[in-house]
PDB file of N, CA and C in Angstrom:
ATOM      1  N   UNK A   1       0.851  -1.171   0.000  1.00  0.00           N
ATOM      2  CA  UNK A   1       0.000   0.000   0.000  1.00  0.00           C
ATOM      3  C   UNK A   1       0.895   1.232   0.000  1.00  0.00           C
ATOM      4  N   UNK A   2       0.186   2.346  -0.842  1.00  0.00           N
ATOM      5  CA  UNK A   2       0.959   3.116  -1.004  1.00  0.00           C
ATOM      6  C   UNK A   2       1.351   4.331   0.518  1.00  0.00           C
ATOM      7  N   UNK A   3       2.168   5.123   0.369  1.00  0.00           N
ATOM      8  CA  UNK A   3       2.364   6.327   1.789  1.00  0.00           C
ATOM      9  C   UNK A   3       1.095   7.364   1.190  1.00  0.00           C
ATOM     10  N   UNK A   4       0.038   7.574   2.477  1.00  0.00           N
ATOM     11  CA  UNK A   4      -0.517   7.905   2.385  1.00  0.00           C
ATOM     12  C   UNK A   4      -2.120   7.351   1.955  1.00  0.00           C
ATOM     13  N   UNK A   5      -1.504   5.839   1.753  1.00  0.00           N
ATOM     14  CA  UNK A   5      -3.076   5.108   0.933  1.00  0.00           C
ATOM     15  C   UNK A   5      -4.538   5.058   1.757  1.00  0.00           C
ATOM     16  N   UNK A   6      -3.992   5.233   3.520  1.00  0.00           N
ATOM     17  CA  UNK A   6      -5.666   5.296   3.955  1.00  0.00           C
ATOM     18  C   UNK A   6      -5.831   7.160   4.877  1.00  0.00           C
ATOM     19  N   UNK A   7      -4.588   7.772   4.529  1.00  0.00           N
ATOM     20  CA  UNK A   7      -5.303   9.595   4.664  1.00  0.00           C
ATOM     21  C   UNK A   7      -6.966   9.644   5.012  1.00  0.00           C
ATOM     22  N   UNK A   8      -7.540   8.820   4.315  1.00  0.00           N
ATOM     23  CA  UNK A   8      -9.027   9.041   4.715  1.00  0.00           C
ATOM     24  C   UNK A   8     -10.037   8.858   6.101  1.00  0.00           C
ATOM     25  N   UNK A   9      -8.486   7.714   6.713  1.00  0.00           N
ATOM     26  CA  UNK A   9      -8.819   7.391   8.357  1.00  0.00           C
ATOM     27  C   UNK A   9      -8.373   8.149   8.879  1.00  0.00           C
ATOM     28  N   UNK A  10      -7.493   9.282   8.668  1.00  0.00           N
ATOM     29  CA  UNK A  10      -6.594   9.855   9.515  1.00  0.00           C
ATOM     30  C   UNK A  10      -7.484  11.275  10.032  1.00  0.00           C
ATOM     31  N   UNK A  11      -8.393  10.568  11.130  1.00  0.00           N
ATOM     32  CA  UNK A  11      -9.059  12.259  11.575  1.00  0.00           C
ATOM     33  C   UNK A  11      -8.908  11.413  13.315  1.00  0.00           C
ATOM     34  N   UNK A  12      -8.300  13.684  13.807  1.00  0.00           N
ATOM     35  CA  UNK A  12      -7.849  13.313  14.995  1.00  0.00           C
ATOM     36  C   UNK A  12      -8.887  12.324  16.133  1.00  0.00           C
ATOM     37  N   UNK A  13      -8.104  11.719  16.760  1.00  0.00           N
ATOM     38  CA  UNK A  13      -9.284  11.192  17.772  1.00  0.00           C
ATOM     39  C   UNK A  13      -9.641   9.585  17.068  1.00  0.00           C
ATOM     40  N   UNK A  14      -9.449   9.349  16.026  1.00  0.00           N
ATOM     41  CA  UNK A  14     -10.038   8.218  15.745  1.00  0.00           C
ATOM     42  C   UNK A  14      -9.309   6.988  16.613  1.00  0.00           C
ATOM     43  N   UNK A  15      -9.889   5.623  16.425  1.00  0.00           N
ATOM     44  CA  UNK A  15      -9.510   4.291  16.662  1.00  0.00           C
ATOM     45  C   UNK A  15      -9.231   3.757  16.091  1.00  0.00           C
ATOM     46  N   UNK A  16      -8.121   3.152  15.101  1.00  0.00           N
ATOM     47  CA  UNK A  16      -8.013   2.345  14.399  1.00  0.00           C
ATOM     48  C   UNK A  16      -7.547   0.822  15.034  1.00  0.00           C
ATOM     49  N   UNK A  17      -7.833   0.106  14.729  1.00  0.00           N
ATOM     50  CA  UNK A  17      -8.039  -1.670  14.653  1.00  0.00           C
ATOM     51  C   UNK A  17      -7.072  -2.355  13.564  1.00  0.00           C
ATOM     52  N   UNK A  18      -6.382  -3.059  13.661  1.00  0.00           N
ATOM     53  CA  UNK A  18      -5.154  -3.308  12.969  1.00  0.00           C
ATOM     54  C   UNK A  18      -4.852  -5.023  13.808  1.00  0.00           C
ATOM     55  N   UNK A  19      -4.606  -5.612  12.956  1.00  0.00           N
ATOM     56  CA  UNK A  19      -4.394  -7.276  12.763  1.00  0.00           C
ATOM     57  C   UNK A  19      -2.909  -7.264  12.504  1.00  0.00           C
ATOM     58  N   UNK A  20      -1.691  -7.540  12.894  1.00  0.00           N
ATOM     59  CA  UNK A  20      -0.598  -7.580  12.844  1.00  0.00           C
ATOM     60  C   UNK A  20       0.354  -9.060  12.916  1.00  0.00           C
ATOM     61  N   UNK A  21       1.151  -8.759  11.701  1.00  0.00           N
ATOM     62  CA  UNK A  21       1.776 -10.182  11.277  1.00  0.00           C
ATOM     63  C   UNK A  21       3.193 -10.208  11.324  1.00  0.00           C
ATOM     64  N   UNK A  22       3.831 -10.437  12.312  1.00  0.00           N
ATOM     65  CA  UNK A  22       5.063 -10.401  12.472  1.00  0.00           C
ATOM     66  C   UNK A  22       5.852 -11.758  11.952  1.00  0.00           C
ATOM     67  N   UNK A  23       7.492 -11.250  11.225  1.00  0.00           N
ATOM     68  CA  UNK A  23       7.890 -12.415  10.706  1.00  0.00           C
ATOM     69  C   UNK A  23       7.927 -12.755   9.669  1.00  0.00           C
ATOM     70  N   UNK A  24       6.924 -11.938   8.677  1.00  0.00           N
ATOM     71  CA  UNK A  24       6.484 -11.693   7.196  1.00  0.00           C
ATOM     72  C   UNK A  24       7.810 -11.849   6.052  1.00  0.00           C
ATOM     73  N   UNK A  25       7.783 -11.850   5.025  1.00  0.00           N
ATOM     74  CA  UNK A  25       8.693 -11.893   4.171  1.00  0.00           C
ATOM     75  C   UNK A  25       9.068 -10.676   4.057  1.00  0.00           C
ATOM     76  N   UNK A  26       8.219  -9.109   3.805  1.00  0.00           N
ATOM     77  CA  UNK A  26       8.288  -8.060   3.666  1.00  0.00           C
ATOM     78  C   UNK A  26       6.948  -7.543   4.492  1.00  0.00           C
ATOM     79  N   UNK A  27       7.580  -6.301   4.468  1.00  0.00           N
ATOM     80  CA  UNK A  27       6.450  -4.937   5.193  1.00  0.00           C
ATOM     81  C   UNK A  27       5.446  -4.113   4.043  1.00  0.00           C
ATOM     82  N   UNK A  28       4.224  -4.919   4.782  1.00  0.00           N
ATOM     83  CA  UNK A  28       2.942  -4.158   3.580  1.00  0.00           C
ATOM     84  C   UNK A  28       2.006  -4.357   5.029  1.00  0.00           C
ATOM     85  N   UNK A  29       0.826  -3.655   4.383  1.00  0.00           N
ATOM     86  CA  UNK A  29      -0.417  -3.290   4.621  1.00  0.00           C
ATOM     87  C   UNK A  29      -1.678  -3.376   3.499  1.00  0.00           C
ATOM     88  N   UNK A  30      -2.469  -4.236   4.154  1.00  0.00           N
ATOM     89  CA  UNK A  30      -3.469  -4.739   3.009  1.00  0.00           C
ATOM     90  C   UNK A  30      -4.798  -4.452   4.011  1.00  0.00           C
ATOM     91  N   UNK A  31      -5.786  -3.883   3.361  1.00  0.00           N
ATOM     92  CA  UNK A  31      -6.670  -3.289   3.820  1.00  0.00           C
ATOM     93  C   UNK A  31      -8.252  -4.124   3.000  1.00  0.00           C
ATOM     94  N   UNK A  32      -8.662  -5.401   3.572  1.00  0.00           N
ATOM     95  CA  UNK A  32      -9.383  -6.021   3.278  1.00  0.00           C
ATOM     96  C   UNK A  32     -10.373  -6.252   4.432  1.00  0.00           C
ATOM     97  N   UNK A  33     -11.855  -5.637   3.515  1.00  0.00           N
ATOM     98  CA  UNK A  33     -13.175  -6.529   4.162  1.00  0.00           C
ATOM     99  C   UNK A  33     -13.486  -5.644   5.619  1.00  0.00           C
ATOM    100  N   UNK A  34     -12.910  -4.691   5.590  1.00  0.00           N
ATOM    101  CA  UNK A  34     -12.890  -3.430   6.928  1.00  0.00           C
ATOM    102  C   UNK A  34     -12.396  -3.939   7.563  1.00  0.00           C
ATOM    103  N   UNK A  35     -11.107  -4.826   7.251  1.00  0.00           N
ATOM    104  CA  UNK A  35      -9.989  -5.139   8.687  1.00  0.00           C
ATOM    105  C   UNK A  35      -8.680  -4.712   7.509  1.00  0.00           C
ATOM    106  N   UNK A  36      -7.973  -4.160   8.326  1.00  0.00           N
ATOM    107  CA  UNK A  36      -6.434  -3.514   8.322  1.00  0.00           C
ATOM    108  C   UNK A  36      -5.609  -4.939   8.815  1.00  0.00           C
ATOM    109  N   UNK A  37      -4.806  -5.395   7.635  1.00  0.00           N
ATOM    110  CA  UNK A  37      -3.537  -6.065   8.290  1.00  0.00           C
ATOM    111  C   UNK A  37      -1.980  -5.947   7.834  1.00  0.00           C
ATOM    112  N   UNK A  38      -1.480  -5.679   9.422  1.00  0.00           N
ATOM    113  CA  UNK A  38       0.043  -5.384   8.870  1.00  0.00           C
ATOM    114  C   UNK A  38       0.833  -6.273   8.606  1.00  0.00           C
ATOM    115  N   UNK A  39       1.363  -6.609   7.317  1.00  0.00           N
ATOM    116  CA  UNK A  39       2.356  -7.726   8.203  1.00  0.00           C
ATOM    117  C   UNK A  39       4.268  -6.970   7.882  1.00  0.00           C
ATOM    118  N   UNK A  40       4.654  -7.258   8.872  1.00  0.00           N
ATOM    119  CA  UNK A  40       6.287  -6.732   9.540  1.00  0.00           C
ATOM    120  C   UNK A  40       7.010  -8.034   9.289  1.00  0.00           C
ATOM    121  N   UNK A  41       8.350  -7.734   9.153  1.00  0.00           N
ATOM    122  CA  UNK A  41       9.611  -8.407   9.156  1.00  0.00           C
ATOM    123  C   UNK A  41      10.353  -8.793  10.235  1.00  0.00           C
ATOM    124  N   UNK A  42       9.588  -7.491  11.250  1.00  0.00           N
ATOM    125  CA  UNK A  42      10.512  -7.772  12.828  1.00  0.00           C
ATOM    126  C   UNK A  42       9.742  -9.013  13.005  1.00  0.00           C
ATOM    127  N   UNK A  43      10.701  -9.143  14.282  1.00  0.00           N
ATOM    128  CA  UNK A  43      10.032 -10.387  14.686  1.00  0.00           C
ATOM    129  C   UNK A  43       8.837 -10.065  16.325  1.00  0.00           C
ATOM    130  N   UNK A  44       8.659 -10.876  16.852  1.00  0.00           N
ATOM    131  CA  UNK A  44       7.401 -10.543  18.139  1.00  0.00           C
ATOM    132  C   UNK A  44       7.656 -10.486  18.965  1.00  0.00           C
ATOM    133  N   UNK A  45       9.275  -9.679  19.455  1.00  0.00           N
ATOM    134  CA  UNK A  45      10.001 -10.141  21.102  1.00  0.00           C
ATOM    135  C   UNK A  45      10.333  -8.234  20.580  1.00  0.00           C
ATOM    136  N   UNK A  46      10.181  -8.151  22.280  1.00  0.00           N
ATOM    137  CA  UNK A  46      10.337  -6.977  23.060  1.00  0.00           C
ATOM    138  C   UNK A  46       9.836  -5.585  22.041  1.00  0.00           C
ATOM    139  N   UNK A  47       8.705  -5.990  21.611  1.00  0.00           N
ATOM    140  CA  UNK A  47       7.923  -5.016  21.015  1.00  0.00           C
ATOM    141  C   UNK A  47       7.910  -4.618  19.620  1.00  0.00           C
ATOM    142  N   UNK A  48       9.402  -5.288  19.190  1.00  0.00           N
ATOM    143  CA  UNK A  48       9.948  -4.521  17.754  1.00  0.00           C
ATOM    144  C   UNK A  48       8.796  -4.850  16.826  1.00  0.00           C
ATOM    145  N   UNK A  49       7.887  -5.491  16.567  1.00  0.00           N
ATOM    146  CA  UNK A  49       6.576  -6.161  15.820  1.00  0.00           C
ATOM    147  C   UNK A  49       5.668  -5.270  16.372  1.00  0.00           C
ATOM    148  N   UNK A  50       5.262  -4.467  16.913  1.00  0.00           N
ATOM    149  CA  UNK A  50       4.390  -3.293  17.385  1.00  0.00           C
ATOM    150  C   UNK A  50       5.111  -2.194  17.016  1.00  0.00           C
ATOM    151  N   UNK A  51       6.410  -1.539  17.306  1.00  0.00           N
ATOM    152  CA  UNK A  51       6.411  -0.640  16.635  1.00  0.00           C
ATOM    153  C   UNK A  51       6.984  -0.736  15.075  1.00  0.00           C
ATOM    154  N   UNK A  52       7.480  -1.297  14.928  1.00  0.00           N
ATOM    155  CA  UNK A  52       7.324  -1.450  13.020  1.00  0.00           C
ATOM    156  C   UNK A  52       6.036  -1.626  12.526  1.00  0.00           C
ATOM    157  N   UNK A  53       4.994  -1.958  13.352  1.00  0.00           N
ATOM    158  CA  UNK A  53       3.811  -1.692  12.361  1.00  0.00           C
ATOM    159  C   UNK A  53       3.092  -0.408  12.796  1.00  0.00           C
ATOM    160  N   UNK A  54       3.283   0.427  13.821  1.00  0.00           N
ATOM    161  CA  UNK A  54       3.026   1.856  14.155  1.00  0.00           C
ATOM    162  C   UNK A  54       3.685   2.432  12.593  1.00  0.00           C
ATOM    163  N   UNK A  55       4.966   2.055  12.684  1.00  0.00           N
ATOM    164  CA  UNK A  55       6.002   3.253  11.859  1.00  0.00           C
ATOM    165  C   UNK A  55       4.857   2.784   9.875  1.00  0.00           C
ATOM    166  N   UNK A  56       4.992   1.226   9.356  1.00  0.00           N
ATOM    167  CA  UNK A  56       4.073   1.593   8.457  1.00  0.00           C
ATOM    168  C   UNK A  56       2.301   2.321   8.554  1.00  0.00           C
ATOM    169  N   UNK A  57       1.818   2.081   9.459  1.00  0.00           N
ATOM    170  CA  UNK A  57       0.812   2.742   9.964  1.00  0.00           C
ATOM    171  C   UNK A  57       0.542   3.910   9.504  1.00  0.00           C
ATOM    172  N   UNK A  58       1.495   4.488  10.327  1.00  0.00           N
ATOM    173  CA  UNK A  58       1.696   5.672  10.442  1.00  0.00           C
ATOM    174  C   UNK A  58       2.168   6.485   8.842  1.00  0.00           C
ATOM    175  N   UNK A  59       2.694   6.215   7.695  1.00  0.00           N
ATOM    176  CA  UNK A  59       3.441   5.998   6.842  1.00  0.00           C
ATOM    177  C   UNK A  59       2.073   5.713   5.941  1.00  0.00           C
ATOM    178  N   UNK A  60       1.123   4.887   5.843  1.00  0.00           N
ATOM    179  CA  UNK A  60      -0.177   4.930   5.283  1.00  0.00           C
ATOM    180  C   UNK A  60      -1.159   5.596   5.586  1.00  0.00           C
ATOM    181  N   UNK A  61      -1.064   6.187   6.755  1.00  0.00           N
ATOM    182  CA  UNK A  61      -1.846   7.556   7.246  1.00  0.00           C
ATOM    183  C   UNK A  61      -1.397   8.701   6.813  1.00  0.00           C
ATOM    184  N   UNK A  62       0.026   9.050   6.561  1.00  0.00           N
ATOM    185  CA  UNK A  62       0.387  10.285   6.237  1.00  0.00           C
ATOM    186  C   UNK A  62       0.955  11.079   7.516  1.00  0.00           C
ATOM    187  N   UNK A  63       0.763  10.044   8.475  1.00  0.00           N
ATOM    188  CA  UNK A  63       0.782  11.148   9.610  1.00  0.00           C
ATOM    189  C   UNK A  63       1.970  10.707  10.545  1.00  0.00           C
ATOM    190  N   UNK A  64       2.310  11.532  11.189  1.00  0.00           N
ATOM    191  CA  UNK A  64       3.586  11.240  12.591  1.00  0.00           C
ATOM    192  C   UNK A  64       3.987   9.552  13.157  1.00  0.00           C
ATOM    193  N   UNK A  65       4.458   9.400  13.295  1.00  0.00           N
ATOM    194  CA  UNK A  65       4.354   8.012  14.232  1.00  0.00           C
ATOM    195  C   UNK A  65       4.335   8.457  15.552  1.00  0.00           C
ATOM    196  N   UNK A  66       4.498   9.470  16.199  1.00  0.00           N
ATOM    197  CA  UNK A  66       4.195   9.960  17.753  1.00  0.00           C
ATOM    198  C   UNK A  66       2.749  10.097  17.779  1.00  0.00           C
ATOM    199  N   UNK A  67       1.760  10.505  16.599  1.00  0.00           N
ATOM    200  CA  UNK A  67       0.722  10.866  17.053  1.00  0.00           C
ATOM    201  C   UNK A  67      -0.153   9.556  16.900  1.00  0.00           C
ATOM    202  N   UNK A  68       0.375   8.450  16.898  1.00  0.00           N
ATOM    203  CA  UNK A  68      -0.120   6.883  16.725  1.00  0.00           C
ATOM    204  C   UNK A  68       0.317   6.557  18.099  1.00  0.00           C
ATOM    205  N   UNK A  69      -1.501   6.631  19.435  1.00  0.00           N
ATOM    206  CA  UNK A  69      -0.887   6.132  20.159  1.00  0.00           C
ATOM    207  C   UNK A  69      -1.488   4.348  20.740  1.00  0.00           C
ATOM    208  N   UNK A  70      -0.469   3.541  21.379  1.00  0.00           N
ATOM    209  CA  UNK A  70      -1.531   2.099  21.073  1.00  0.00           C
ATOM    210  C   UNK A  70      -2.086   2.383  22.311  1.00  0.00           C
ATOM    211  N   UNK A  71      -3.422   1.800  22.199  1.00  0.00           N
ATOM    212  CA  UNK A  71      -4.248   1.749  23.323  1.00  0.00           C
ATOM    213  C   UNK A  71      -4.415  -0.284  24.101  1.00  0.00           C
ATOM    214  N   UNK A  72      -4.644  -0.823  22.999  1.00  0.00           N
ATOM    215  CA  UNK A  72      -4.349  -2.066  23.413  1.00  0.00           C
ATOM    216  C   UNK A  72      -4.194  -2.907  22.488  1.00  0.00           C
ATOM    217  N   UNK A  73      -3.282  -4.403  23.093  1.00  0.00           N
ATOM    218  CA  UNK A  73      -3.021  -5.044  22.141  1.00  0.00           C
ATOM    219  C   UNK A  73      -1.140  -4.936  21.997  1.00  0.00           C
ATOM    220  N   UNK A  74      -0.455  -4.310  23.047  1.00  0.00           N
ATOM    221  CA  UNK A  74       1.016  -4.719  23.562  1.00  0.00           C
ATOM    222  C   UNK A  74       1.535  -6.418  22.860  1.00  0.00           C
ATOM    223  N   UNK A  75       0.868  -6.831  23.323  1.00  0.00           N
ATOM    224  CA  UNK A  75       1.487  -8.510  23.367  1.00  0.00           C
ATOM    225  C   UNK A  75       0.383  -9.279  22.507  1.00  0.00           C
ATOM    226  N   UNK A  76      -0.126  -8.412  21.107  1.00  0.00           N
ATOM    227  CA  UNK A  76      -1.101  -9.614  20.985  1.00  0.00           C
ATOM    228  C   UNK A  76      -1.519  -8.824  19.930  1.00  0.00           C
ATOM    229  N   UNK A  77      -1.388  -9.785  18.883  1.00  0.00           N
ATOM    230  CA  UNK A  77      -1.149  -9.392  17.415  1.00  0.00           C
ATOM    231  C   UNK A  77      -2.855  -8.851  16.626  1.00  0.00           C
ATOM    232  N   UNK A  78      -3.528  -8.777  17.627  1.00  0.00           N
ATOM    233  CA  UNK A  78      -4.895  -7.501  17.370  1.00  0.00           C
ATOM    234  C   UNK A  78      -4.379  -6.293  18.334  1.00  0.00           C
ATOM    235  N   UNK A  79      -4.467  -4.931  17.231  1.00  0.00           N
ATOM    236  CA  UNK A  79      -3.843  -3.686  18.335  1.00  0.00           C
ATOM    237  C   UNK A  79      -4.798  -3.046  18.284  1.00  0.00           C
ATOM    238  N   UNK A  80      -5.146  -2.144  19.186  1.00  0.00           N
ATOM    239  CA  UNK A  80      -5.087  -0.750  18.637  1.00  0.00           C
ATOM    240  C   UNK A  80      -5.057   0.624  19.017  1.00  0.00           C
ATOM    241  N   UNK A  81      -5.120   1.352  17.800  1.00  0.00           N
ATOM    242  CA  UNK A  81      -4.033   2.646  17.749  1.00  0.00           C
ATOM    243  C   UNK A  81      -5.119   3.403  17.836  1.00  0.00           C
ATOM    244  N   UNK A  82      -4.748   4.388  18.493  1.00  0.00           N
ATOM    245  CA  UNK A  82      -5.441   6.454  18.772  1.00  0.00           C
ATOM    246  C   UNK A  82      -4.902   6.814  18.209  1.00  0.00           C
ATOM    247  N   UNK A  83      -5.240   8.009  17.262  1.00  0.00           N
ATOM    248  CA  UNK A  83      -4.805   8.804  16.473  1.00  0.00           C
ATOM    249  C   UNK A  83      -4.344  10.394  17.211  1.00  0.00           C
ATOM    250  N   UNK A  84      -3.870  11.156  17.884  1.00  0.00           N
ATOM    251  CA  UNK A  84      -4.255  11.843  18.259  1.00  0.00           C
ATOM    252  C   UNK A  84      -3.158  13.331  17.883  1.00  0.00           C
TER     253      UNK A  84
END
């Protein structure tokens, strides 16, 4: 997906919901069926698989990666992110 491909979610305050795939061959974002899934290269130890999928996230929003904040979903490959 392209930088900038979902701009259309990006209003302050929102919730986004995100399915995350750590371990992947490569880093994409596929946006099927009104579920968001990331899948990352990091792997699922000490967070690096949460924030590599903030940083594409963030990167398909258009927007900051500070202003992507997670609300839940630390340890567990359904997240999700505040926009704020």
């Amino acid at each position: 997906m392209d930088k900038g491909a979902l701009v259309h979610l990006a209003l302050e305050g929102a919730e986004i919901a995100v399915r995350v795939t750590p371990g992947a061959a490569r880093d994409r974002i596929a946006a099927e069926a009104g579920c968001i899934r990331i899948h990352v290269t990091a792997p699922p130890e000490d967070g690096r698989a949460t924030r590599a999928a903030q940083v594409l996230l963030a990167r398909a929003l258009g927007v900051a990666k500070s202003r992507l904040v997670l609300l839940r979903g630390a340890a567990s490959r359904d997240k999700l992110f505040r926009l704020d």
